[in-house]
N, C-alpha and C. Protein backbone atom coordinates (compact mmCIF):
# COMPACT_ATOMS: atom_id res chain seq x y z
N UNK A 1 6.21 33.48 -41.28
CA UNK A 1 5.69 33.82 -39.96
C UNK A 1 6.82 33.62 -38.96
N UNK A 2 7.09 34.78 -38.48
CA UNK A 2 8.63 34.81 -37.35
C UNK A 2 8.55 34.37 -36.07
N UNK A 3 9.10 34.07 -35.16
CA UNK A 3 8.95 33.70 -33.96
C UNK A 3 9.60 34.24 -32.81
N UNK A 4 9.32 34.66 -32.02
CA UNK A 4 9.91 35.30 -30.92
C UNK A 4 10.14 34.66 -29.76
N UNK A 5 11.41 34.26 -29.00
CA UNK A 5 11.73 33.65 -27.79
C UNK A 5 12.36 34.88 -26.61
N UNK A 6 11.17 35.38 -25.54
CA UNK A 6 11.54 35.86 -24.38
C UNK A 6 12.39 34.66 -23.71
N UNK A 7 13.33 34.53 -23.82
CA UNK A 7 14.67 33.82 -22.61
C UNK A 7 15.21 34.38 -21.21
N UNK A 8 14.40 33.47 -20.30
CA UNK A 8 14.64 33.53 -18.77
C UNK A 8 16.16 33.16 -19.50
N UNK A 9 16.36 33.03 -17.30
CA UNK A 9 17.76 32.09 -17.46
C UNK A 9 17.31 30.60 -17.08
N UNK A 10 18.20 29.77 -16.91
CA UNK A 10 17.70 28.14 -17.06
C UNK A 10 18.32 27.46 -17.95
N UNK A 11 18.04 26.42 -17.69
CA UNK A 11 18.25 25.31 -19.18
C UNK A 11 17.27 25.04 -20.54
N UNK A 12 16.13 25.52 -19.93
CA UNK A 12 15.06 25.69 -20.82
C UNK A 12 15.36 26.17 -22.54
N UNK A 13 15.87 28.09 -22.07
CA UNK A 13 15.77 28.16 -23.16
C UNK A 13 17.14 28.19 -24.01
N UNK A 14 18.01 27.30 -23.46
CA UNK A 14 19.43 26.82 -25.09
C UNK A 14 18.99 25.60 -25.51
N UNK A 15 17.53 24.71 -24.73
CA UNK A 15 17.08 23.95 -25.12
C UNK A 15 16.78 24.21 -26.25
N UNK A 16 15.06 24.83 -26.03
CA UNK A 16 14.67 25.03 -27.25
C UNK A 16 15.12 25.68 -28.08
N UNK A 17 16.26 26.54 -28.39
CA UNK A 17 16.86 27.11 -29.23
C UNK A 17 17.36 25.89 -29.82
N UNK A 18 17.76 24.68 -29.30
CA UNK A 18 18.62 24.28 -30.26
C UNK A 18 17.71 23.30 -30.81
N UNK A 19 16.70 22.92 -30.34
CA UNK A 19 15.29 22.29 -30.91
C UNK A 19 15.06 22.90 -32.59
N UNK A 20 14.67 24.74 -32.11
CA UNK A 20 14.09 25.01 -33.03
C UNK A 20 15.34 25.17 -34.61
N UNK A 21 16.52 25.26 -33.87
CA UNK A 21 17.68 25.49 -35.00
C UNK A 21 17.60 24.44 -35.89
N UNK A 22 17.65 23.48 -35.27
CA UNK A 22 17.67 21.66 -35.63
C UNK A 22 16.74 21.72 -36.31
N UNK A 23 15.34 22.46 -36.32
CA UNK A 23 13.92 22.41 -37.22
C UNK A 23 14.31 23.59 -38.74
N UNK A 24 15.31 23.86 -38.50
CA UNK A 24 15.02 25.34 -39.26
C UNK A 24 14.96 26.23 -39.43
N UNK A 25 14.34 26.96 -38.02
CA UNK A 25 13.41 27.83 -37.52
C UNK A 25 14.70 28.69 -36.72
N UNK A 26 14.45 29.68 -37.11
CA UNK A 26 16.21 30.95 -36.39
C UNK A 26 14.97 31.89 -35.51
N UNK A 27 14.48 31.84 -34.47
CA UNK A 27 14.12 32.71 -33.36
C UNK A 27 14.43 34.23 -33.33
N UNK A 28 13.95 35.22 -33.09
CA UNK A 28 14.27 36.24 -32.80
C UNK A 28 14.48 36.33 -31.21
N UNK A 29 15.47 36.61 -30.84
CA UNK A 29 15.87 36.18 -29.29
C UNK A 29 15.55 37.34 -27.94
N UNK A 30 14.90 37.52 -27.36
CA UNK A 30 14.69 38.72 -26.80
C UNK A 30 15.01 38.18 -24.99
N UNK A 31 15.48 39.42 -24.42
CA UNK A 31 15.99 38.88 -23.08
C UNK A 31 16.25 39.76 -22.63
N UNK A 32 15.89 39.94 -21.23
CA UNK A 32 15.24 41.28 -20.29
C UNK A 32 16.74 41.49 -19.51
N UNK A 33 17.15 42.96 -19.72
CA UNK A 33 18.50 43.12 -19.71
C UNK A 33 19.19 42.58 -18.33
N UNK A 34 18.23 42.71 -16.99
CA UNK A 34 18.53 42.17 -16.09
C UNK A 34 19.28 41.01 -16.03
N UNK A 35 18.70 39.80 -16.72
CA UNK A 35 18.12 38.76 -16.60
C UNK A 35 18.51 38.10 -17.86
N UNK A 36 19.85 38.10 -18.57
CA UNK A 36 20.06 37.75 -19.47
C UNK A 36 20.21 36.25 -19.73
N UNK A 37 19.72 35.56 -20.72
CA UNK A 37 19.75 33.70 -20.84
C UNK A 37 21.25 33.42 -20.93
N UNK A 38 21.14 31.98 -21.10
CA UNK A 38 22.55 31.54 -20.87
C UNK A 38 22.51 30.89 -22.55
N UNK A 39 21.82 31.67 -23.56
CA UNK A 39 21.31 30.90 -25.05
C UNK A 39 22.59 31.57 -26.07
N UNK A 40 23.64 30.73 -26.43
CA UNK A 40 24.60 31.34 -27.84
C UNK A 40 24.46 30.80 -28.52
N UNK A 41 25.14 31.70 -29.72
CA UNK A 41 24.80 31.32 -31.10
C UNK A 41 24.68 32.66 -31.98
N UNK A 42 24.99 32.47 -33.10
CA UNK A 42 24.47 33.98 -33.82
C UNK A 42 22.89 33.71 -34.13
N UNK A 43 22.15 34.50 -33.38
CA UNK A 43 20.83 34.88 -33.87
C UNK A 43 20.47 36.48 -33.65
N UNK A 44 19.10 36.73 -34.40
CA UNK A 44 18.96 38.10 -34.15
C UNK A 44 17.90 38.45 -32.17
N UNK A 45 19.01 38.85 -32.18
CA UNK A 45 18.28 39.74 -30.31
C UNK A 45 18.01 41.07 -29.88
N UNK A 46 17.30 41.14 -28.82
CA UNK A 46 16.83 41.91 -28.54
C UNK A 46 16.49 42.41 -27.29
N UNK A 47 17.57 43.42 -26.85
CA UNK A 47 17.32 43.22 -25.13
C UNK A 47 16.01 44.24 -24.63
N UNK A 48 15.68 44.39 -23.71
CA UNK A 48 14.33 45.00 -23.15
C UNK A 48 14.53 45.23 -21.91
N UNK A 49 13.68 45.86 -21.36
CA UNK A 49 13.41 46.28 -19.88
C UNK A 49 12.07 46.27 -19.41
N UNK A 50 12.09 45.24 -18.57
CA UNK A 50 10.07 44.92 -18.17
C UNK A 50 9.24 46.38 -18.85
N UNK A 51 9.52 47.28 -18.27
CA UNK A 51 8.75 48.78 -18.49
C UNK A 51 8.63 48.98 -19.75
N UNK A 52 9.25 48.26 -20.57
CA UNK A 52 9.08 48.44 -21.97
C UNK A 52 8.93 47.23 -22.92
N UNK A 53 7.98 46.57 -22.51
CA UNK A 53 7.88 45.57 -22.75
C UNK A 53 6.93 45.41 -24.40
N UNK A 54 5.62 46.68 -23.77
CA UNK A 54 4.81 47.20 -25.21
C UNK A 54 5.41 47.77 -26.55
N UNK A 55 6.88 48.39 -25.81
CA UNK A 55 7.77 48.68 -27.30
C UNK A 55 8.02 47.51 -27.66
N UNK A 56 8.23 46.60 -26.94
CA UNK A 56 9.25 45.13 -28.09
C UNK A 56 7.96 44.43 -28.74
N UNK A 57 7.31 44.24 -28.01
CA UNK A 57 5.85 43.86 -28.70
C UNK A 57 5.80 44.48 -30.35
N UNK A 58 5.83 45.83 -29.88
CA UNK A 58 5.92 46.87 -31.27
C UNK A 58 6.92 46.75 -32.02
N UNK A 59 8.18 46.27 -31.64
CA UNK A 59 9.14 45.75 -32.88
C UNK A 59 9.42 44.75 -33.21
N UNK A 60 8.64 43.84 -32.67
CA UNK A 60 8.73 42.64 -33.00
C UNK A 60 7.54 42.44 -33.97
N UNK A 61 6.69 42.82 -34.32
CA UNK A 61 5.62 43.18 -34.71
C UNK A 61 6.26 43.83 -36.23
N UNK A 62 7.13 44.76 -35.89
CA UNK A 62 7.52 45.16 -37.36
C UNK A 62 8.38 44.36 -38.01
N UNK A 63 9.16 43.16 -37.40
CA UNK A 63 9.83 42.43 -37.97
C UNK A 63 9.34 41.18 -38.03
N UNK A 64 7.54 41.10 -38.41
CA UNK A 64 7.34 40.30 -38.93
C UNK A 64 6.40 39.16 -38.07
N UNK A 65 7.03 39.63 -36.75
CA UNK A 65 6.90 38.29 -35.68
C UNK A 65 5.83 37.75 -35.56
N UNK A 66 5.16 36.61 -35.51
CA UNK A 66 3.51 36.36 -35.07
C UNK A 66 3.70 35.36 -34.05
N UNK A 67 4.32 35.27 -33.77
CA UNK A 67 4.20 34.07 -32.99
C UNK A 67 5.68 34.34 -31.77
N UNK A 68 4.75 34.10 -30.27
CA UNK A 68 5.91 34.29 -29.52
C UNK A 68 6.26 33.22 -28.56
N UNK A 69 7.17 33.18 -28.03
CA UNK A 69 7.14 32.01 -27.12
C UNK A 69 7.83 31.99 -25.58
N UNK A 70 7.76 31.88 -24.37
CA UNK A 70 8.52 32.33 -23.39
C UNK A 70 9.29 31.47 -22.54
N UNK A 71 10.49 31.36 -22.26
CA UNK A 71 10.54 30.19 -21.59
C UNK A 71 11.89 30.66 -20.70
N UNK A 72 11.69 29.81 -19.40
CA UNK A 72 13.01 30.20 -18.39
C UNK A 72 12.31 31.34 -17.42
């Protein structure tokens, strides 16, 4: 079961990225092109544009994702 992290900017989310790394758990990283996080590292991402927000839903969906999480 995959997990998806929408990343504001902030401290928030290189937090929990490095929470969930430390657990195991590799995030699928998604981040609204505007508005990109301040989160590195090799993981798999995914940039977006508010207006298309129902497509990433939809590919995140094909890669498995059930579970999402938002932070920043």
């Amino acid at each position: 079961m995959g997990l998806a992290l929408i990343a504001g900017q902030g401290g928030v989310p290189p937090h929990l990225v490095r929470v969930l790394l430390a657990r195991g758990e590799v995030p699928v990283l998604c981040e609204v092109e505007q508005f990109p996080s301040q989160v590195t590292g090799d993981m798999p991402r995914l940039g977006f544009r508010l207006e298309t927000f129902g497509s990433l839903l939809a590919e995140l969906r094909a890669r498995g994702v059930m579970r999402l999480c938002m932070a920043g």
